[in-house]
Protein backbone atom coordinates (compact mmCIF):
# COMPACT_ATOMS: atom_id res chain seq x y z
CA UNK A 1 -16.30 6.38 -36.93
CA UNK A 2 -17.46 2.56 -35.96
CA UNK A 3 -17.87 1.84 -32.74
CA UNK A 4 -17.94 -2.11 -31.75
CA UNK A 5 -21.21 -2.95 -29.20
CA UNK A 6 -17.97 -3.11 -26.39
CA UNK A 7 -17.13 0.09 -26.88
CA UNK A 8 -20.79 1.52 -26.37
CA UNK A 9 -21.24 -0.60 -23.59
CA UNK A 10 -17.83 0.99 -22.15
CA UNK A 11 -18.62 4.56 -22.42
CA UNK A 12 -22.49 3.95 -21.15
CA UNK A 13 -21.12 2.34 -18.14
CA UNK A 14 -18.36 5.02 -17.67
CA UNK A 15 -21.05 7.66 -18.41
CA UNK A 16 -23.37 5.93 -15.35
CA UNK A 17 -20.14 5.82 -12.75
CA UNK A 18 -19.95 9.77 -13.88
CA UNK A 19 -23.59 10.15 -12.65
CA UNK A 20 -22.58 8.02 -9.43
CA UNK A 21 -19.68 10.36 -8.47
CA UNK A 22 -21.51 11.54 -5.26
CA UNK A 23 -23.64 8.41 -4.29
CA UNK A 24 -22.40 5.91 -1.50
CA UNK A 25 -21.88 2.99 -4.33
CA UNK A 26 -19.66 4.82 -6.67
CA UNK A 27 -16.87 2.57 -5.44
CA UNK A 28 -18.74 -0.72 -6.10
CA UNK A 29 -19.80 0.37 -9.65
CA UNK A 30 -16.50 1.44 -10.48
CA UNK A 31 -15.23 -1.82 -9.35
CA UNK A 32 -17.56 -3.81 -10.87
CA UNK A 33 -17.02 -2.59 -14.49
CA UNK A 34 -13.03 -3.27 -13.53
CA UNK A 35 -14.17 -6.71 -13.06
CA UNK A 36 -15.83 -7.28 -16.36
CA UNK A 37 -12.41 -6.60 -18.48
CA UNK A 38 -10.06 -7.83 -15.79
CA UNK A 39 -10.49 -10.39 -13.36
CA UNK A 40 -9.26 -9.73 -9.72
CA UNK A 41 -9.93 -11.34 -6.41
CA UNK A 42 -10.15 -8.07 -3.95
CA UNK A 43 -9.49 -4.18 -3.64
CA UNK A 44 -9.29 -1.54 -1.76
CA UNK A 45 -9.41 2.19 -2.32
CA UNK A 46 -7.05 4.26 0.40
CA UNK A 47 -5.48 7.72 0.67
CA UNK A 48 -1.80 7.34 1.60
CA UNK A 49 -0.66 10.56 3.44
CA UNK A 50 3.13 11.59 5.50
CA UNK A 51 1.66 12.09 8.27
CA UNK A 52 -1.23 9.70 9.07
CA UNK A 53 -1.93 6.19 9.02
CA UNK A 54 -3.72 4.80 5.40
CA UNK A 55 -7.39 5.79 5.26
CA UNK A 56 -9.94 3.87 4.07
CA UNK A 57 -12.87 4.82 1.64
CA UNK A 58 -13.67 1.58 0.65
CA UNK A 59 -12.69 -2.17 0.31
CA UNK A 60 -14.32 -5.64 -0.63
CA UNK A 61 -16.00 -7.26 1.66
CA UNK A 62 -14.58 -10.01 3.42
CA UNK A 63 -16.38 -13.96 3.15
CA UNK A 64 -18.12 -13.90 6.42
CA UNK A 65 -18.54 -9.88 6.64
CA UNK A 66 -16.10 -9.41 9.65
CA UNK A 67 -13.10 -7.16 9.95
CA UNK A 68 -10.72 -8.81 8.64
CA UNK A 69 -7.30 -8.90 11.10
CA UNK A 70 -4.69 -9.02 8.81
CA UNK A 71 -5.99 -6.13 6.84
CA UNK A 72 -6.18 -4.25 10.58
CA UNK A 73 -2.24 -5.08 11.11
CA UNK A 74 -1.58 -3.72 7.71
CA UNK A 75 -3.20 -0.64 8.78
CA UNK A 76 -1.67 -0.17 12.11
CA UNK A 77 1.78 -0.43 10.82
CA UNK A 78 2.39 -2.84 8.14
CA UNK A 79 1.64 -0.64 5.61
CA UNK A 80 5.56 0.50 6.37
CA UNK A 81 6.41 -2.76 4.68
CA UNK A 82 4.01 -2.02 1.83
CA UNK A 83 6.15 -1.75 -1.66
CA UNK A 84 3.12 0.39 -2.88
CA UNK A 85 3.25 2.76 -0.06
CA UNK A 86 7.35 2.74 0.08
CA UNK A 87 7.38 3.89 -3.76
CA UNK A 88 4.33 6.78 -2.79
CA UNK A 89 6.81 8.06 0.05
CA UNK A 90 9.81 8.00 -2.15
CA UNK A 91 8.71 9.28 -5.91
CA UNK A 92 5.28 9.98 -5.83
CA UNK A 93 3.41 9.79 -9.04
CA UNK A 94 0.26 9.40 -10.90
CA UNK A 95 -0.45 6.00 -12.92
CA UNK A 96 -1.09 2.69 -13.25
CA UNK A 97 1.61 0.51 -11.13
CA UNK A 98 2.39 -3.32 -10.81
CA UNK A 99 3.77 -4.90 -7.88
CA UNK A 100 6.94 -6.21 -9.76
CA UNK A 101 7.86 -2.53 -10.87
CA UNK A 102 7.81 -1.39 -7.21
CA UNK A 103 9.03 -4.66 -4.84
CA UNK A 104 12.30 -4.90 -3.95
CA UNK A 105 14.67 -7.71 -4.55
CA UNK A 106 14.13 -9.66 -1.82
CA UNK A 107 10.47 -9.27 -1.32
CA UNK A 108 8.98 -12.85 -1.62
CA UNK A 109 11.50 -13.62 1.17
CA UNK A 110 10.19 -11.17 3.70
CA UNK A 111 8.12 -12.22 6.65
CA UNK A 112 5.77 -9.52 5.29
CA UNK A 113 5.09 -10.91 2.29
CA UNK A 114 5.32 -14.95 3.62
CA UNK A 115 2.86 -13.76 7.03
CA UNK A 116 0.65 -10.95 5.34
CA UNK A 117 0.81 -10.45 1.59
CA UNK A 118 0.68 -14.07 0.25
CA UNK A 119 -2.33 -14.70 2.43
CA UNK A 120 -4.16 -11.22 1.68
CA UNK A 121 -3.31 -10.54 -1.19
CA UNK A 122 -2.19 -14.07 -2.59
CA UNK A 123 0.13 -13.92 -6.14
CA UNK A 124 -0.11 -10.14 -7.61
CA UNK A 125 -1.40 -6.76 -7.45
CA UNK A 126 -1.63 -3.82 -9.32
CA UNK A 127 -2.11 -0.30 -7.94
CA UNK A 128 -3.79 2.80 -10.12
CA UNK A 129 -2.34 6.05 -8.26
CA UNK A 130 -3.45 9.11 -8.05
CA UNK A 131 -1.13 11.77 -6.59
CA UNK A 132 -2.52 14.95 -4.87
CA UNK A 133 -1.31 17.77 -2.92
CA UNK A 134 -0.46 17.67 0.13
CA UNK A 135 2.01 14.49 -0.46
CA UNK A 136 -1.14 12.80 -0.31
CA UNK A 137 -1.66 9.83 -3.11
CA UNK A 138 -5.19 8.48 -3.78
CA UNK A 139 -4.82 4.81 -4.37
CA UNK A 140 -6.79 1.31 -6.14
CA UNK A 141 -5.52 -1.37 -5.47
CA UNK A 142 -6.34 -4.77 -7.34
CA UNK A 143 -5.47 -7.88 -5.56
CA UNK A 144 -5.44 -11.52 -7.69
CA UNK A 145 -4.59 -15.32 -6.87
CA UNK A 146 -2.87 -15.70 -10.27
CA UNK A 147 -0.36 -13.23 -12.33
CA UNK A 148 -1.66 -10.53 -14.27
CA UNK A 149 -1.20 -10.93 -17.84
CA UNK A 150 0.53 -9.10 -20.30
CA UNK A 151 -2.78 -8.17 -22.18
CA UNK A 152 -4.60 -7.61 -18.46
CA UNK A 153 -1.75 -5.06 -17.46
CA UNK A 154 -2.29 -3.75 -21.35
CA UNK A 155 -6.20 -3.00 -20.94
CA UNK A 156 -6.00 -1.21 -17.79
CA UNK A 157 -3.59 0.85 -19.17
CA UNK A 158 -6.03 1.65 -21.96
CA UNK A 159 -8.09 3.01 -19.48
CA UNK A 160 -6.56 3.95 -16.89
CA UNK A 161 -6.96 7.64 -17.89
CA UNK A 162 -10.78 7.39 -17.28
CA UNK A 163 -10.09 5.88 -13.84
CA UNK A 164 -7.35 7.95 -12.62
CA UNK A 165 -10.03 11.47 -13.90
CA UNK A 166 -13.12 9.33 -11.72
CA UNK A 167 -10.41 8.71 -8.99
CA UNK A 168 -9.70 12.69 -8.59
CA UNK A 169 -13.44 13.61 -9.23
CA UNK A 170 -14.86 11.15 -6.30
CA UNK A 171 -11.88 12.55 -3.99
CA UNK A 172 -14.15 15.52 -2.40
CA UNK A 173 -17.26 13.54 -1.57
CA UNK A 174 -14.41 11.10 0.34
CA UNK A 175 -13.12 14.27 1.85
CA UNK A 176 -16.76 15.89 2.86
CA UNK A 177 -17.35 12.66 4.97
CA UNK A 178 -14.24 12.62 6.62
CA UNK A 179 -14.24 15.76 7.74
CA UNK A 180 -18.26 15.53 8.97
CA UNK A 181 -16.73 12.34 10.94
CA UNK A 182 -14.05 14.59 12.27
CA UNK A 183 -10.71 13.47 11.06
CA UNK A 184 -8.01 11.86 13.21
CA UNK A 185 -4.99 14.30 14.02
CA UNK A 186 -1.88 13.83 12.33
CA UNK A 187 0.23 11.02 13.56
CA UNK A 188 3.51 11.08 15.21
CA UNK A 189 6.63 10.09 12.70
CA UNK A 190 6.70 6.38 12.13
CA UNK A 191 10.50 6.23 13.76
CA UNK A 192 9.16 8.26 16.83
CA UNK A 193 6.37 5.48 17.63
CA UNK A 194 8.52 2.54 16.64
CA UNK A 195 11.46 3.52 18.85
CA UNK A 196 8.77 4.44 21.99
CA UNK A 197 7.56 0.74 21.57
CA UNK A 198 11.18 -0.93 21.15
CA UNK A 199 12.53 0.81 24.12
CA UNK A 200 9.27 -0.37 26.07
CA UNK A 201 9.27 -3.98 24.74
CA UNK A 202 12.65 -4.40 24.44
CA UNK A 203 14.22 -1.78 26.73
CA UNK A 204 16.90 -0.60 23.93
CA UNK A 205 17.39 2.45 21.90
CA UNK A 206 17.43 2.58 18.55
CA UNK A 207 18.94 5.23 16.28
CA UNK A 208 16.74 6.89 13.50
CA UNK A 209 19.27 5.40 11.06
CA UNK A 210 19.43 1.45 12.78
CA UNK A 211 15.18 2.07 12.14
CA UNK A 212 15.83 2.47 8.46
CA UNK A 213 17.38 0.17 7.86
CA UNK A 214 15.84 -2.20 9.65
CA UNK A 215 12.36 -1.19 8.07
CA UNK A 216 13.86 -1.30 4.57
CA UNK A 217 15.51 -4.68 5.64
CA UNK A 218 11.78 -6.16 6.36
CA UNK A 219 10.59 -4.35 2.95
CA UNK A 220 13.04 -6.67 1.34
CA UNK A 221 15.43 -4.67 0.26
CA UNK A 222 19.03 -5.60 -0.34
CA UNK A 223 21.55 -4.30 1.64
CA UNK A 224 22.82 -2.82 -2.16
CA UNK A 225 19.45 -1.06 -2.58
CA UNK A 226 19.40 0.07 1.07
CA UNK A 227 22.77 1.67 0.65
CA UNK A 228 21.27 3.69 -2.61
CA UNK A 229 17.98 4.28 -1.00
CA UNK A 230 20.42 5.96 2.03
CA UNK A 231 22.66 6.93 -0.04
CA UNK A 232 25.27 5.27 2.57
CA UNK A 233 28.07 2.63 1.63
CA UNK A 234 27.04 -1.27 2.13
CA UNK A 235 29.28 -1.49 4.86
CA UNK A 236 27.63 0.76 7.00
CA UNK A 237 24.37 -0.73 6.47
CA UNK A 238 26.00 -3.79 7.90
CA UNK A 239 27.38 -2.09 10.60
CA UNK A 240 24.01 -0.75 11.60
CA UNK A 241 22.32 -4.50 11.19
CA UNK A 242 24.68 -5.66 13.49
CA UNK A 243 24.80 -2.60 16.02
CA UNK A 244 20.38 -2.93 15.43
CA UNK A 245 20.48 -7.01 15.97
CA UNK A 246 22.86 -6.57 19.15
CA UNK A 247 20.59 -4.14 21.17
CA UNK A 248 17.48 -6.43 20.61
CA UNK A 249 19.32 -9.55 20.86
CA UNK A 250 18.33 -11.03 17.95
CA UNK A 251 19.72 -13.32 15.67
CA UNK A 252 17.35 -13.34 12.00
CA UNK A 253 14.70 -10.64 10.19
CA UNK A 254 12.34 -13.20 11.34
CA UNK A 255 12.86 -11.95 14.94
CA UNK A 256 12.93 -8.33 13.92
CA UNK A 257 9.43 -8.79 12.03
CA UNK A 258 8.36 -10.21 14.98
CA UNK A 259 9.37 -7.16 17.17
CA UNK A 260 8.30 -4.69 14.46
CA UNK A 261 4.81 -6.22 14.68
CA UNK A 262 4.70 -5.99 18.39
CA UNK A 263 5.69 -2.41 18.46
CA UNK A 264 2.39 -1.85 16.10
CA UNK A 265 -0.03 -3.20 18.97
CA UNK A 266 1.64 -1.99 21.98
């Protein structure tokens, strides 16, 4: 068997992040051999889980080294609007995923993506998931400026078996420090918070259905792929658009977004 000097280098370096599995900069050597194949512009490693909000284990640092706000509203509610997190909730699997195999049709016109994702994450994103039990999915995301290519996307699925084994491996040193932190108790159901806060900001009251919609109307999703998602007719997702724009008085998704965003700080 030959081996070319890149394909030494590529084992030695996966045989050092191996060694690293329980030391505090596993994430940052793991993301720095990403880098040297692939070029990206951020990342961030989170657990997605039903019942809480998105965890963090670890995530590039921002320019100046302060929290960095949009990433905070994505993590107090946003994340609803996330495709990534929508297709976790809805077929959970383990692999290597790219953002134009999981948006919806309509997603470039969302306020999400024109008020959050174009100025976080910028032009693409690819996500390597790892699902565990517990409905729990272990993700890396991989933000960039420009498009990933067809021979990027092609590499990292070369490897992405390596990753997705470190992934699962590194997942009970996460664990072990969360739980010596003391972990947050589960969170109430996304629809049970959101309708608390519209009936306080807004003083009406929502039905668990109007909510669905209305979050999968922000997502960007077409009132055709709402009615499959709900497995209702397209009528009746306008009828609950209307009923959902009514009670708020509201005339455009760019005054529900606006509402949905409140509801995450109140």
């Amino acid at each position: 068997m030959t081996l070319s000097l890149d394909d030494i280098a590529w084992h030695r370096s996966v045989g050092q992040l191996i060694d690293a599995l329980d030391k505090p900069n596993f994430w940052t050597q793991l993301v720095r051999l990403l880098d040297q194949y692939v070029d990206f512009d951020s990342w961030v490693v989170l657990l997605f889980s039903a019942d809480q909000h998105p965890q963090v284990f670890a995530e590039c640092p921002g320019e100046d080294g302060s929290p960095d706000q949009l990433f905070q509203d994505y993590l107090r509610g946003l994340y609803l609007l996330d495709p990534f997190y929508i297709a976790c909730r809805e077929q959970s699997r383990t692999g290597l995923y790219r953002l134009s195999e999981v948006a919806p049709e309509h997603f470039e016109l969302t306020e999400y993506y024109q008020r959050y994702f174009r100025l976080n994450v910028v032009a693409d994103e690819i996500q390597f998931n790892c699902q565990l039990e517990g409905d729990r999915t272990l993700c890396l995301s991989l933000g960039s400026k420009q498009r990933f290519s067809g021979q990027q996307i092609a590499l990292l699925s070369l490897i992405q078996p390596w990753v997705l084994g470190l992934l699962r491996q590194r997942l009970p040193y996460e664990i072990n420090e969360v739980v010596a932190l003391a972990p947050a108790p589960p969170q109430p159901d996304w629809r049970v918070q959101l309708e608390a806060s519209v009936q306080q900001l807004k003083g009406a009251q929502l039905t668990a259905r109007e909510l669905d919609v209305g979050r999968l109307m922000l997502s960007g999703c077409s009132s055709k792929e709402i009615a499959r998602k709900l497995e209702i007719s397209v009528e009746t997702v306008k009828v609950h658009k209307k009923h959902m724009y009514s009670k708020l008085g509201i005339k455009s998704q760019q005054e529900l977004f606006s509402i949905f965003l409140q509801a995450q700080n109140a």
